[in-house]
PDB file of N, CA and C in Angstrom:
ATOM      1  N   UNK A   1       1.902  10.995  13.067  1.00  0.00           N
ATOM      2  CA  UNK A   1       2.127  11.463  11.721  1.00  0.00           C
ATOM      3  C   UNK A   1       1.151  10.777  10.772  1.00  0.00           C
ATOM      4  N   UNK A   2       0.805  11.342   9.718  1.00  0.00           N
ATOM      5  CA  UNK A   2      -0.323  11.018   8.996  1.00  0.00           C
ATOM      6  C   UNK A   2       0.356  10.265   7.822  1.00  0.00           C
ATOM      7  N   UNK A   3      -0.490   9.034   7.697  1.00  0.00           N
ATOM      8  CA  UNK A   3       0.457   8.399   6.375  1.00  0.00           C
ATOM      9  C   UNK A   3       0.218   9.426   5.318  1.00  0.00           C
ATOM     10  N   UNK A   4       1.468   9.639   3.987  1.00  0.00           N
ATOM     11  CA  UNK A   4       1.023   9.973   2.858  1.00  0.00           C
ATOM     12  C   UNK A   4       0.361   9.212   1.699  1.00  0.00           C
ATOM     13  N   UNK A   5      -0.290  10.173   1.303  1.00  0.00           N
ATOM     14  CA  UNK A   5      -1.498   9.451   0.376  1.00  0.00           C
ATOM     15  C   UNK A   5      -0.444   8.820  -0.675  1.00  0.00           C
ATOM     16  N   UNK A   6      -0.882   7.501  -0.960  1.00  0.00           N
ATOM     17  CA  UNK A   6      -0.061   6.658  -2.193  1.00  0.00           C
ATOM     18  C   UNK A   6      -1.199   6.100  -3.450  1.00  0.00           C
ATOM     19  N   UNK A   7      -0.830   6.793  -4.728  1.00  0.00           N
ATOM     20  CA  UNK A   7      -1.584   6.432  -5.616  1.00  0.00           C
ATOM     21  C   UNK A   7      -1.713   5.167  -6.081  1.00  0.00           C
ATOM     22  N   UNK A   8      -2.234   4.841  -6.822  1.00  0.00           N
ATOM     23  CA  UNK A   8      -2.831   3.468  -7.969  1.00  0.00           C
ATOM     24  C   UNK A   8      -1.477   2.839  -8.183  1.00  0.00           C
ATOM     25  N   UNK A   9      -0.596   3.461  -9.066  1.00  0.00           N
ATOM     26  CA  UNK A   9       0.507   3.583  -9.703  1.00  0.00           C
ATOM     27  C   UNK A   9       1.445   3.398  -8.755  1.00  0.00           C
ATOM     28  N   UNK A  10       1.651   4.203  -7.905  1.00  0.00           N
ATOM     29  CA  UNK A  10       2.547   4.536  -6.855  1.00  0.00           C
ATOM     30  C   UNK A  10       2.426   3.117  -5.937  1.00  0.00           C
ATOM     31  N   UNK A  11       1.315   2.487  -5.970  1.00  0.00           N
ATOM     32  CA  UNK A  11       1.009   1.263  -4.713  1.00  0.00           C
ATOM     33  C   UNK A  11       2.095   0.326  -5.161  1.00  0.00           C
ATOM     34  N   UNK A  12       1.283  -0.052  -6.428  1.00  0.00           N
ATOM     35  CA  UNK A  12       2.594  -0.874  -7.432  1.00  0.00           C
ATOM     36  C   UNK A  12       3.621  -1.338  -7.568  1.00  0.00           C
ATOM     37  N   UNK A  13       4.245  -0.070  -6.952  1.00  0.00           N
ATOM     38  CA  UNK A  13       5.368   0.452  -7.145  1.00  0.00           C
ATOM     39  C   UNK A  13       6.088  -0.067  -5.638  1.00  0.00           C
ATOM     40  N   UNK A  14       5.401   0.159  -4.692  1.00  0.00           N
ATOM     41  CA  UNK A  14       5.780   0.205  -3.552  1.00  0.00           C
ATOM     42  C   UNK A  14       5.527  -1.436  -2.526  1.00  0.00           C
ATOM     43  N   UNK A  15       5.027  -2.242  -3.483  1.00  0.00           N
ATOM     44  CA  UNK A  15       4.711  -3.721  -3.249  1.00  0.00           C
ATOM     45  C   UNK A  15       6.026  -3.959  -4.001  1.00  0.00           C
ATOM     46  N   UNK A  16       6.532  -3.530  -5.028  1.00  0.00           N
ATOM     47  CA  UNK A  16       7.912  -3.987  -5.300  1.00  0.00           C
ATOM     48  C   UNK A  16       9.168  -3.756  -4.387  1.00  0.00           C
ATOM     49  N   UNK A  17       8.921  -2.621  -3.799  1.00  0.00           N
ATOM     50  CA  UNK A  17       9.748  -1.836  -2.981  1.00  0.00           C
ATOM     51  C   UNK A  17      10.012  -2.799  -1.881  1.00  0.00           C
ATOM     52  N   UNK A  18       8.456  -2.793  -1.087  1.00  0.00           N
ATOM     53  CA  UNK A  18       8.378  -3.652   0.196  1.00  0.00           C
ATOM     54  C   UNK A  18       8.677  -5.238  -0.078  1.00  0.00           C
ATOM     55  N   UNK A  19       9.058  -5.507  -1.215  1.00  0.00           N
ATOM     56  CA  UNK A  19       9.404  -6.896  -1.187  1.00  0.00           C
ATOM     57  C   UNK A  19      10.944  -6.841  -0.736  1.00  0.00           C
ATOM     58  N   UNK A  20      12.035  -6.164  -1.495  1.00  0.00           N
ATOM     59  CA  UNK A  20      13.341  -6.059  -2.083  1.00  0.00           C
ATOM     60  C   UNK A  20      13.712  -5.197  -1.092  1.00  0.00           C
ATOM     61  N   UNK A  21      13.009  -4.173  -0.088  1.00  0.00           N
ATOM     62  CA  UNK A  21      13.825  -3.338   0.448  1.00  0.00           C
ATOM     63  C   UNK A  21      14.560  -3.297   1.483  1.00  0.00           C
ATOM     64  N   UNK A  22      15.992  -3.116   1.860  1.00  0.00           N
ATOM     65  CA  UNK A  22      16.470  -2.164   0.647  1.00  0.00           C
ATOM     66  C   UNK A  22      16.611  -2.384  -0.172  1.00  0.00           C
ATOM     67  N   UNK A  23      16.929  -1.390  -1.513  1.00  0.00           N
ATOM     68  CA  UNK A  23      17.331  -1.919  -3.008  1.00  0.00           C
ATOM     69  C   UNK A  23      17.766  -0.711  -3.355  1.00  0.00           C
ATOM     70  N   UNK A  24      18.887  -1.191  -4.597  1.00  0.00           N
ATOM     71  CA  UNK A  24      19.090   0.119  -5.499  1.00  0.00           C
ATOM     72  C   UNK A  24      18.668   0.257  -6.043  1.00  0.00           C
ATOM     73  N   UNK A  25      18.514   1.774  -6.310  1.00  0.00           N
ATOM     74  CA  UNK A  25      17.569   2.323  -7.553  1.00  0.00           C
ATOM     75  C   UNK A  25      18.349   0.957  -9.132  1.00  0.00           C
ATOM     76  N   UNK A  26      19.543   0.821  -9.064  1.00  0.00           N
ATOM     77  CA  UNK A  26      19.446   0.027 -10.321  1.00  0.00           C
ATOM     78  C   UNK A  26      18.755  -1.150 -10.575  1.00  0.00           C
ATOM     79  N   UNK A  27      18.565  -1.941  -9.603  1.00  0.00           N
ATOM     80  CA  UNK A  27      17.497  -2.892  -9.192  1.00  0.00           C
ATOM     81  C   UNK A  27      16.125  -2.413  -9.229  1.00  0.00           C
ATOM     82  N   UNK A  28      15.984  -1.311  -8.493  1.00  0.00           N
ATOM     83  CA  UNK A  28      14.190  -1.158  -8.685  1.00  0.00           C
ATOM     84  C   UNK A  28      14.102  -0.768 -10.183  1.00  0.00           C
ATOM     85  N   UNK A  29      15.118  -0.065 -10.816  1.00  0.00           N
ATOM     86  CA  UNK A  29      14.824   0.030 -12.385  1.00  0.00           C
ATOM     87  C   UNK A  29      14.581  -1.270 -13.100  1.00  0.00           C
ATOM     88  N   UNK A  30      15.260  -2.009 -12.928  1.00  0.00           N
ATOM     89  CA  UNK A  30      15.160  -3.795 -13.612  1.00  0.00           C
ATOM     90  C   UNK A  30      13.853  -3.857 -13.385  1.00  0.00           C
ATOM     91  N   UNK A  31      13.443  -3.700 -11.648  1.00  0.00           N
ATOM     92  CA  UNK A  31      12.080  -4.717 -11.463  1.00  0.00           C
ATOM     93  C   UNK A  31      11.056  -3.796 -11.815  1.00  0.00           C
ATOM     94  N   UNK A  32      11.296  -2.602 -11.929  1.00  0.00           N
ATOM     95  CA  UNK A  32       9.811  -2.108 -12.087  1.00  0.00           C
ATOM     96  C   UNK A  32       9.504  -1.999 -14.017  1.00  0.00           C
ATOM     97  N   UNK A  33      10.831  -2.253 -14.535  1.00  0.00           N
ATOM     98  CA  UNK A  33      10.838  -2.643 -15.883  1.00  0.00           C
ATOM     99  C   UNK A  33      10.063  -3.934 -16.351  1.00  0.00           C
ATOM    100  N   UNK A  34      10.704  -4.786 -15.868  1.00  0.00           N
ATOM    101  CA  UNK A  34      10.299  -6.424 -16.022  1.00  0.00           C
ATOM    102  C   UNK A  34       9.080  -6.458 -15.151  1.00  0.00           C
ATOM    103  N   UNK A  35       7.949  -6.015 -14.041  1.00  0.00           N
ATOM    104  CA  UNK A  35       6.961  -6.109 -13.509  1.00  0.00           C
ATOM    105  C   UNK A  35       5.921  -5.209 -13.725  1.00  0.00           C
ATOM    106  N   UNK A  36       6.205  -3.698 -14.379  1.00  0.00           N
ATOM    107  CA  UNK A  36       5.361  -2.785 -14.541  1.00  0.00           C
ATOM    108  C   UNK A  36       5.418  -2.217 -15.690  1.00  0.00           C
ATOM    109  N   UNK A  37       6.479  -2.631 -16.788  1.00  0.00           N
ATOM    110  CA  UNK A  37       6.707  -2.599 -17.871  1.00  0.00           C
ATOM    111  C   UNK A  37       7.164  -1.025 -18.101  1.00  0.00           C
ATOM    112  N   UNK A  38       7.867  -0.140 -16.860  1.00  0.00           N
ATOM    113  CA  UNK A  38       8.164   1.058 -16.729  1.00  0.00           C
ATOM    114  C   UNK A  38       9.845   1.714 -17.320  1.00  0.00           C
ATOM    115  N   UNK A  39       9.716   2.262 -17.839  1.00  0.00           N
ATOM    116  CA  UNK A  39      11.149   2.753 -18.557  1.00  0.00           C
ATOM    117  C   UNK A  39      11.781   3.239 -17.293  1.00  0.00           C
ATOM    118  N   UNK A  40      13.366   3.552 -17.195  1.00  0.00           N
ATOM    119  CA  UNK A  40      13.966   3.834 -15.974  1.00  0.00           C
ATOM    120  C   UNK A  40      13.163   5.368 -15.743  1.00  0.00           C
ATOM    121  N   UNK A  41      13.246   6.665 -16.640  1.00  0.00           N
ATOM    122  CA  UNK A  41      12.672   7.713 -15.944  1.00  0.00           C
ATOM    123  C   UNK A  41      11.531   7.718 -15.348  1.00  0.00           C
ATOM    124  N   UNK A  42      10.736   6.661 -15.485  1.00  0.00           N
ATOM    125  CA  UNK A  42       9.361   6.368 -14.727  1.00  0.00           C
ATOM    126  C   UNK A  42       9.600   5.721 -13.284  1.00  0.00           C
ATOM    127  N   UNK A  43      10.707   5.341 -13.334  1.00  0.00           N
ATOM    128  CA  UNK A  43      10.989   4.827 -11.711  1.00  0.00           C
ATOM    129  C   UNK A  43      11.401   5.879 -10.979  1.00  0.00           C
ATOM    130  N   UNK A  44      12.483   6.464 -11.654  1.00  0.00           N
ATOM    131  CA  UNK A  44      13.284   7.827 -11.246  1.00  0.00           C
ATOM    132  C   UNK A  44      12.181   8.712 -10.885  1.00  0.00           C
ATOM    133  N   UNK A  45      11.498   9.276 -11.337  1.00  0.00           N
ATOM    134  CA  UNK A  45      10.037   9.951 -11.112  1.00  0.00           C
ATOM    135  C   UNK A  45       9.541   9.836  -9.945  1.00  0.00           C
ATOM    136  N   UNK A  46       9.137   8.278  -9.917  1.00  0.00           N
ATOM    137  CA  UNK A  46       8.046   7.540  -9.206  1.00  0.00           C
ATOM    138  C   UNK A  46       8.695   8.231  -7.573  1.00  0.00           C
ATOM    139  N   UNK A  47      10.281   7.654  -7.374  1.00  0.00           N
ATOM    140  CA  UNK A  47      11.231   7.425  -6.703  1.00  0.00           C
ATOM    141  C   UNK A  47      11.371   9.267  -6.061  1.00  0.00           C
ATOM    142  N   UNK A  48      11.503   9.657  -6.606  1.00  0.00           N
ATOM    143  CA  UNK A  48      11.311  10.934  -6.487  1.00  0.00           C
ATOM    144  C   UNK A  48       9.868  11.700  -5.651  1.00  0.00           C
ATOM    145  N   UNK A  49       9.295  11.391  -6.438  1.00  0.00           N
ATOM    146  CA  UNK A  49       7.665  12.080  -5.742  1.00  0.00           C
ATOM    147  C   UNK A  49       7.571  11.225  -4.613  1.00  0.00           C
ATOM    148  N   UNK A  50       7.756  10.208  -4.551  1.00  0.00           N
ATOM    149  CA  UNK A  50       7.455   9.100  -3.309  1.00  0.00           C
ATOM    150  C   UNK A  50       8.388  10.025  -2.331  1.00  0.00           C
ATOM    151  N   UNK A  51       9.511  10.206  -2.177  1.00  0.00           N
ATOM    152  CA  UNK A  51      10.320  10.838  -1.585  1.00  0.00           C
ATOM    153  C   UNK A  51       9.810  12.168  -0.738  1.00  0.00           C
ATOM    154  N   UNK A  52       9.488  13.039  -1.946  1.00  0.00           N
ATOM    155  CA  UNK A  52       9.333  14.265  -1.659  1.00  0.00           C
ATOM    156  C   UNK A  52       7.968  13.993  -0.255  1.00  0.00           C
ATOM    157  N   UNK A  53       7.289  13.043  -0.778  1.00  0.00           N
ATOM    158  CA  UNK A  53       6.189  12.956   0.672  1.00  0.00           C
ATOM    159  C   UNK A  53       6.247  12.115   2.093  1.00  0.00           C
ATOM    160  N   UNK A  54       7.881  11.872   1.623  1.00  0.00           N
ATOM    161  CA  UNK A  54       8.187  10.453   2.812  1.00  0.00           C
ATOM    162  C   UNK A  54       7.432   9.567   3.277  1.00  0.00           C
ATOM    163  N   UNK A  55       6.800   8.708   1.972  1.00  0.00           N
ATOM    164  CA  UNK A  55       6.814   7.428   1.406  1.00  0.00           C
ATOM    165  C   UNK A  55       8.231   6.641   1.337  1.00  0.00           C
ATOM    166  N   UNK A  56       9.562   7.024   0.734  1.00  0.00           N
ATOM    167  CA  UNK A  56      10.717   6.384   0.885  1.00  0.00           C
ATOM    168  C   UNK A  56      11.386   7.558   0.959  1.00  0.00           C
ATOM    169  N   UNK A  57      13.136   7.228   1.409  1.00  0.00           N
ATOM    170  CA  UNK A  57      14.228   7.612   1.279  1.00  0.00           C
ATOM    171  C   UNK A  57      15.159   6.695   0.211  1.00  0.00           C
ATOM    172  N   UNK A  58      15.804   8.257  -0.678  1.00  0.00           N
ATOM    173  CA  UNK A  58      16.763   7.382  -1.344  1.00  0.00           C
ATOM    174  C   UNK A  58      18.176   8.026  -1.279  1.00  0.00           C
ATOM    175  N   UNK A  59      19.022   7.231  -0.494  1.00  0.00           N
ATOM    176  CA  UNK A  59      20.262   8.024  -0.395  1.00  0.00           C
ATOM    177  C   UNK A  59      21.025   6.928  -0.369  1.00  0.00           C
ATOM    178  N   UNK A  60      22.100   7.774  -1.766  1.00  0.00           N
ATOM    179  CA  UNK A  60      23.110   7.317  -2.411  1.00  0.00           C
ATOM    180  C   UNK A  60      23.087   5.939  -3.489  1.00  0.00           C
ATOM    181  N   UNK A  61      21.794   6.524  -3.595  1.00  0.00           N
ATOM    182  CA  UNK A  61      21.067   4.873  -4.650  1.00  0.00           C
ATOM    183  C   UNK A  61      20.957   3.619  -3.832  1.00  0.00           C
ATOM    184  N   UNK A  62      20.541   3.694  -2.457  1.00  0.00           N
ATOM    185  CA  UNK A  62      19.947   3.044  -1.878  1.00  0.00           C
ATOM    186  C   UNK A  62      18.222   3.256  -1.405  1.00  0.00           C
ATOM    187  N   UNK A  63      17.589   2.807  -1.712  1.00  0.00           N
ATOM    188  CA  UNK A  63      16.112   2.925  -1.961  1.00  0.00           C
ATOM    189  C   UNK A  63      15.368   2.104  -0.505  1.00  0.00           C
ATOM    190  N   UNK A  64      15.197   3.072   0.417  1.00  0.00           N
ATOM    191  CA  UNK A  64      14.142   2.379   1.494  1.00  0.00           C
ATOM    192  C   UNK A  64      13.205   2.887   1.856  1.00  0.00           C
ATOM    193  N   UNK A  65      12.477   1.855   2.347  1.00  0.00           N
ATOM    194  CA  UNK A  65      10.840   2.160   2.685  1.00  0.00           C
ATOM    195  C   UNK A  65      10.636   3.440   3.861  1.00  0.00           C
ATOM    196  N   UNK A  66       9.826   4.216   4.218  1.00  0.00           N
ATOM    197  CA  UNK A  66       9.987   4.698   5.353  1.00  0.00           C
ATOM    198  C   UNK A  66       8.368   4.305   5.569  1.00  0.00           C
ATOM    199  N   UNK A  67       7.422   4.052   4.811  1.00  0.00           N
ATOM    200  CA  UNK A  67       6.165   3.766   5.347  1.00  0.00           C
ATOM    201  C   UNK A  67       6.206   2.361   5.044  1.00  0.00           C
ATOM    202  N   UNK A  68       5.150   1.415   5.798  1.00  0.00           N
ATOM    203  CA  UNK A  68       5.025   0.346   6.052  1.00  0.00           C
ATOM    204  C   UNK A  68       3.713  -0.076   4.952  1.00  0.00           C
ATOM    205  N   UNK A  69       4.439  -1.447   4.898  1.00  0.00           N
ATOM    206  CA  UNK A  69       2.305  -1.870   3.548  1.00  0.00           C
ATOM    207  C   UNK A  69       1.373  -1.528   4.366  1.00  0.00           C
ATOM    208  N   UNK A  70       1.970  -2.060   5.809  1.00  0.00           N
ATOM    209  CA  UNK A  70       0.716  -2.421   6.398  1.00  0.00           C
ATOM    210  C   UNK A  70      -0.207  -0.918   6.935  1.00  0.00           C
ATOM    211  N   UNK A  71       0.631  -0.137   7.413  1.00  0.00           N
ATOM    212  CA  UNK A  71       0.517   1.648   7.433  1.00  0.00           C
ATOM    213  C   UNK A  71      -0.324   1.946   6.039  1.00  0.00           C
ATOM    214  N   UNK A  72       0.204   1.695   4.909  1.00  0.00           N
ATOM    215  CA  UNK A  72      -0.697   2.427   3.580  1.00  0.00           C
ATOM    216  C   UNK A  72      -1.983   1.531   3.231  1.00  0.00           C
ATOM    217  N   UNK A  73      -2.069   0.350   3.764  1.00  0.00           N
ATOM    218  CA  UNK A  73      -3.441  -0.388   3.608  1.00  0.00           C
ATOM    219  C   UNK A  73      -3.978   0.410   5.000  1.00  0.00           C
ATOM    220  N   UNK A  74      -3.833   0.314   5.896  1.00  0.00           N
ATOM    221  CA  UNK A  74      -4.489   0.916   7.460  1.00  0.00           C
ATOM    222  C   UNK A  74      -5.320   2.568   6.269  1.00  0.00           C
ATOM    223  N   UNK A  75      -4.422   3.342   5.885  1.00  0.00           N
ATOM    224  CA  UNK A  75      -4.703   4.493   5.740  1.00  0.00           C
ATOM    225  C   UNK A  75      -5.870   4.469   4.342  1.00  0.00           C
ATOM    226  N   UNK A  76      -5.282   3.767   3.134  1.00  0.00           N
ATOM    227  CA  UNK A  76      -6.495   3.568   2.151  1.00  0.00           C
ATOM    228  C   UNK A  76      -7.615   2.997   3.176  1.00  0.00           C
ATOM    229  N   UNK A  77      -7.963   1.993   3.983  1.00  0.00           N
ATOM    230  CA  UNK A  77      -9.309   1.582   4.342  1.00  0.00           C
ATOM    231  C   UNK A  77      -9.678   2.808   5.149  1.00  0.00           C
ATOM    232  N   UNK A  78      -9.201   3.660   5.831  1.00  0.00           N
ATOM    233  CA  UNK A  78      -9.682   4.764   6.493  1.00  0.00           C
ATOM    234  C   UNK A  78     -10.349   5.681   5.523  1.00  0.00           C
ATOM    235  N   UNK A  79      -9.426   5.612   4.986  1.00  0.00           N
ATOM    236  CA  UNK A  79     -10.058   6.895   3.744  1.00  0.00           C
ATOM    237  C   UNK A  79     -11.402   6.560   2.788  1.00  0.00           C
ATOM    238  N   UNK A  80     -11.464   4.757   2.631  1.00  0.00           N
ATOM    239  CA  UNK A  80     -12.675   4.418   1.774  1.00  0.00           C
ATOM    240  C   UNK A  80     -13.800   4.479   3.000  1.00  0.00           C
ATOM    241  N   UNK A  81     -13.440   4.481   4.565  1.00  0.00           N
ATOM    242  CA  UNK A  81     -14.857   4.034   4.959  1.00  0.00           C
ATOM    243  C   UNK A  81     -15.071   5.710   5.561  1.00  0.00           C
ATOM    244  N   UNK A  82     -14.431   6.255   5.220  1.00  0.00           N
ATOM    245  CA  UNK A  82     -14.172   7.728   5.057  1.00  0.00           C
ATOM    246  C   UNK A  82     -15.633   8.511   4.707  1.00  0.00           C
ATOM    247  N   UNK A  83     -14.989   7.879   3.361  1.00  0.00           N
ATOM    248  CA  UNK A  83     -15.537   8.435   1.853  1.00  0.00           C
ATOM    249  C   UNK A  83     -16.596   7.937   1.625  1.00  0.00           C
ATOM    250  N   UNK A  84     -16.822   6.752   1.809  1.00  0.00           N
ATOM    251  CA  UNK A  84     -18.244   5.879   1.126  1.00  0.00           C
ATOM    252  C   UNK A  84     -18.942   5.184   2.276  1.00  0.00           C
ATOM    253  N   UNK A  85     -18.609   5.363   3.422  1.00  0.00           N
ATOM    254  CA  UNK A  85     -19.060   4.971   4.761  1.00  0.00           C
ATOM    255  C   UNK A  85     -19.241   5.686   5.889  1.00  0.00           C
ATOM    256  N   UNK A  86     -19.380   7.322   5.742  1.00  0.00           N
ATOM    257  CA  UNK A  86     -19.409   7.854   6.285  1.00  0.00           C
ATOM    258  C   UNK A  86     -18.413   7.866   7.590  1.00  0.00           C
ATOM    259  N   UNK A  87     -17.251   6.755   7.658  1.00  0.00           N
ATOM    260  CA  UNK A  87     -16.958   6.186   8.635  1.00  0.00           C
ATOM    261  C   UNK A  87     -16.970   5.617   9.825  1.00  0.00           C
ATOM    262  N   UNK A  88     -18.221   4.849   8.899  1.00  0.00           N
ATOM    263  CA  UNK A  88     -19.219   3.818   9.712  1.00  0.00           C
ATOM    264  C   UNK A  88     -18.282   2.482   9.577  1.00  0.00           C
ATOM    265  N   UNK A  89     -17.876   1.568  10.527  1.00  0.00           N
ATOM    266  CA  UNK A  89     -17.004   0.505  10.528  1.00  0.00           C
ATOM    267  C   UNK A  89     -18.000  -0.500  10.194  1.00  0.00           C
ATOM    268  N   UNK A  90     -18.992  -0.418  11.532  1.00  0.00           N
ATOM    269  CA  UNK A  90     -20.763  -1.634  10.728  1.00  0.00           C
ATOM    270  C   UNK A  90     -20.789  -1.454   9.168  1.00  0.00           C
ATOM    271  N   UNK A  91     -21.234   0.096   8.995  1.00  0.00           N
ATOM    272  CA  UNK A  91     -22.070   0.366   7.851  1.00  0.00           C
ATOM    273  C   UNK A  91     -20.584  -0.895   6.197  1.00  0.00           C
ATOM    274  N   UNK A  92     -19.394  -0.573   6.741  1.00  0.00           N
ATOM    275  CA  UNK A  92     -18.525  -1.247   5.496  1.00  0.00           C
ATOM    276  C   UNK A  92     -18.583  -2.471   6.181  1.00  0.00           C
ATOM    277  N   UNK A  93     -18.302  -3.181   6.827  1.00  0.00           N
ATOM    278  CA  UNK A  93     -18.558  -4.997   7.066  1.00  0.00           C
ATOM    279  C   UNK A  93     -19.605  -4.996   6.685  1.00  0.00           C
ATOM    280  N   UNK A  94     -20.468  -4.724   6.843  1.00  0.00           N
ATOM    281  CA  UNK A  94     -22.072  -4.898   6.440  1.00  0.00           C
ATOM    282  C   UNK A  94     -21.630  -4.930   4.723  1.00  0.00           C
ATOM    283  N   UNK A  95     -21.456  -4.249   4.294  1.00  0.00           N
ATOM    284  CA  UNK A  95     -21.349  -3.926   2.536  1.00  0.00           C
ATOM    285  C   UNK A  95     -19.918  -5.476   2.317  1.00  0.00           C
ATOM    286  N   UNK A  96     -19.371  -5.105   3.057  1.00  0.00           N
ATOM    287  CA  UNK A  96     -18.752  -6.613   2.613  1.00  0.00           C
ATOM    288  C   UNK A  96     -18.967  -7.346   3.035  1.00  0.00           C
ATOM    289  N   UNK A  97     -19.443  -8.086   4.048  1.00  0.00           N
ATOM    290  CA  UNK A  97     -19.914  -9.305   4.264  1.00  0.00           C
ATOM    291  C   UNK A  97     -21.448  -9.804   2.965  1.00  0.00           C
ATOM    292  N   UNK A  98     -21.747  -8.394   2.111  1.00  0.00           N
ATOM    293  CA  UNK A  98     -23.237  -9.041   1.224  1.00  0.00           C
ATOM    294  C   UNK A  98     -22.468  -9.157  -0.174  1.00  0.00           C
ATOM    295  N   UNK A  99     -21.158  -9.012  -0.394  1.00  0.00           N
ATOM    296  CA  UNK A  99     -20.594  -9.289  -1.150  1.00  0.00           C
ATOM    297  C   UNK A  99     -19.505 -10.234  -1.324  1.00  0.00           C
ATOM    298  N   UNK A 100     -19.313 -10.556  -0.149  1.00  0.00           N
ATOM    299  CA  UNK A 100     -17.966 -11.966  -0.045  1.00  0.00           C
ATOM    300  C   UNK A 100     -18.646 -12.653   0.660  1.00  0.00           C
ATOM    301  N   UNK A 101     -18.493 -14.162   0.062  1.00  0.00           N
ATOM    302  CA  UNK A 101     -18.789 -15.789   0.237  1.00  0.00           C
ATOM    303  C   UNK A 101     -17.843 -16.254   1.575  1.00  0.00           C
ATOM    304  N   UNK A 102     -18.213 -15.824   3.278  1.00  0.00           N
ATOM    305  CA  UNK A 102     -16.956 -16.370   3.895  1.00  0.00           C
ATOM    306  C   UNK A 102     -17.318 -17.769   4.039  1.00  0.00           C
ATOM    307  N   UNK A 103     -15.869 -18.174   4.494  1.00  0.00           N
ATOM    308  CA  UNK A 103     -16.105 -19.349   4.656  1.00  0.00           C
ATOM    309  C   UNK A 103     -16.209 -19.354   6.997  1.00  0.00           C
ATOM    310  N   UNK A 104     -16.438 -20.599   7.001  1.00  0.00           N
ATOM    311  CA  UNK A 104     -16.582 -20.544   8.414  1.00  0.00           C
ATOM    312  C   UNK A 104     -15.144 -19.966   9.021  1.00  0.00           C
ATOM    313  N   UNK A 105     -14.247 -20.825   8.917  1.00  0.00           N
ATOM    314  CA  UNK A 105     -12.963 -20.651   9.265  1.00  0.00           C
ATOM    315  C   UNK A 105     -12.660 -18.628   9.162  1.00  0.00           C
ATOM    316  N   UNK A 106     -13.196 -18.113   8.129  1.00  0.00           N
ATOM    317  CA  UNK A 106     -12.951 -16.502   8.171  1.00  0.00           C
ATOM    318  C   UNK A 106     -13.648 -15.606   9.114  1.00  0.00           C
ATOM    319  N   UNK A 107     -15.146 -16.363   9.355  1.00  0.00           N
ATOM    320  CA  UNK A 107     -16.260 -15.393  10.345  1.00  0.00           C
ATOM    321  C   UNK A 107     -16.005 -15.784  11.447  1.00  0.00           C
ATOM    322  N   UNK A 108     -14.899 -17.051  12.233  1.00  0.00           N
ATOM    323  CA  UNK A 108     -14.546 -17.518  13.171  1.00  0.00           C
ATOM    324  C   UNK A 108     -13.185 -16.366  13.483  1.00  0.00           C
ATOM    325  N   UNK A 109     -12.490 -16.126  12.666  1.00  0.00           N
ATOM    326  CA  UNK A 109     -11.172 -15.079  12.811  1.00  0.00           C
ATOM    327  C   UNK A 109     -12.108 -13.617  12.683  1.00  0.00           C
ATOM    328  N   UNK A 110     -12.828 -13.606  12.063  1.00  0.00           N
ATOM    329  CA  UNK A 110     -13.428 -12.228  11.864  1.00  0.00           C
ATOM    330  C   UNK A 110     -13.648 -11.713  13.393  1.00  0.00           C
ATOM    331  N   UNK A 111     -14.409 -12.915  13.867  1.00  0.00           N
ATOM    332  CA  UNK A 111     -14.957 -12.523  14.839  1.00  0.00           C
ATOM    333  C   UNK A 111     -13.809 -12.443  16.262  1.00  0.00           C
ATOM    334  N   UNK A 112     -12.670 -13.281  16.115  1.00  0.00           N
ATOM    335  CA  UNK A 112     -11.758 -12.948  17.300  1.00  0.00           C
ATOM    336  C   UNK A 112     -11.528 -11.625  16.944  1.00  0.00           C
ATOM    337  N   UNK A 113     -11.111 -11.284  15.610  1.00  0.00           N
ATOM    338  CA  UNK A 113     -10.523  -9.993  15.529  1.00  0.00           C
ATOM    339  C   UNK A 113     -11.309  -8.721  16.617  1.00  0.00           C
ATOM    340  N   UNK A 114     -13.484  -9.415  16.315  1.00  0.00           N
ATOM    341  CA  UNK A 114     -13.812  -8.128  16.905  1.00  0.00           C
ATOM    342  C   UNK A 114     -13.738  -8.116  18.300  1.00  0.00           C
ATOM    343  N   UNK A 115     -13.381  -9.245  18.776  1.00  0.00           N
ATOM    344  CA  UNK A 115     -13.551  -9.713  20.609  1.00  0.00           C
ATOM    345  C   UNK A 115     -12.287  -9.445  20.798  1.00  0.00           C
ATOM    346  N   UNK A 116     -11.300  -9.216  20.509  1.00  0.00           N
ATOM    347  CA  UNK A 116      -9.981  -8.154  21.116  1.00  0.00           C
ATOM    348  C   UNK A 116     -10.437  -7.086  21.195  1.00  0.00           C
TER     349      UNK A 116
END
């Protein structure tokens, strides 16, 4: 199954989610008030469209995740080396490694990562 696409807004939203979840919608109203500065129909909304693409389930004002962070980061980096990398995996390490300072300790993990 293909993750659904999660917006700017929507990510936000869903780093609150994946902290607390489960949660009730009266709770995600508090936190996305006090963290995103969002009025309750903006959660209700949010909560809603997220739904409709099974991003979450909310039943009976219980609010849970059905996609994973780690699933919607997997799927945004697919889609940027997609888009701007032809989905070249070299061609984006290459573009980030000339822009991030690693330290040894990171190009030492970098590199187990690529020797699995």
């Amino acid at each position: 199954m293909e993750t659904p696409k999660i917006f700017e807004s929507e990510y936000r939203f869903c780093l609150i989610l994946w902290e607390h979840d489960p949660v009730t919608t009266t709770e995600l109203v508090k936190l996305c008030q006090a963290q995103l500065g969002w009025k309750r129909t903006t959660t209700y909304t949010v909560i809603k469209r997220l739904g409709e693409r099974g991003v979450l389930k909310n039943q009976d004002g219980l609010v849970t995740a059905l996609i994973s962070k780690e699933a919607a980061q997997v799927s945004e980096i697919d889609e940027l080396m997609e888009k701007k990398f032809q989905g070249s995996l070299p061609a984006f390490l290459a573009a980030f490694a000339r822009r991030q300072s690693l330290t040894e300790k990171e190009i030492a993990e970098i590199r187990r990562i690529i020797e699995k």
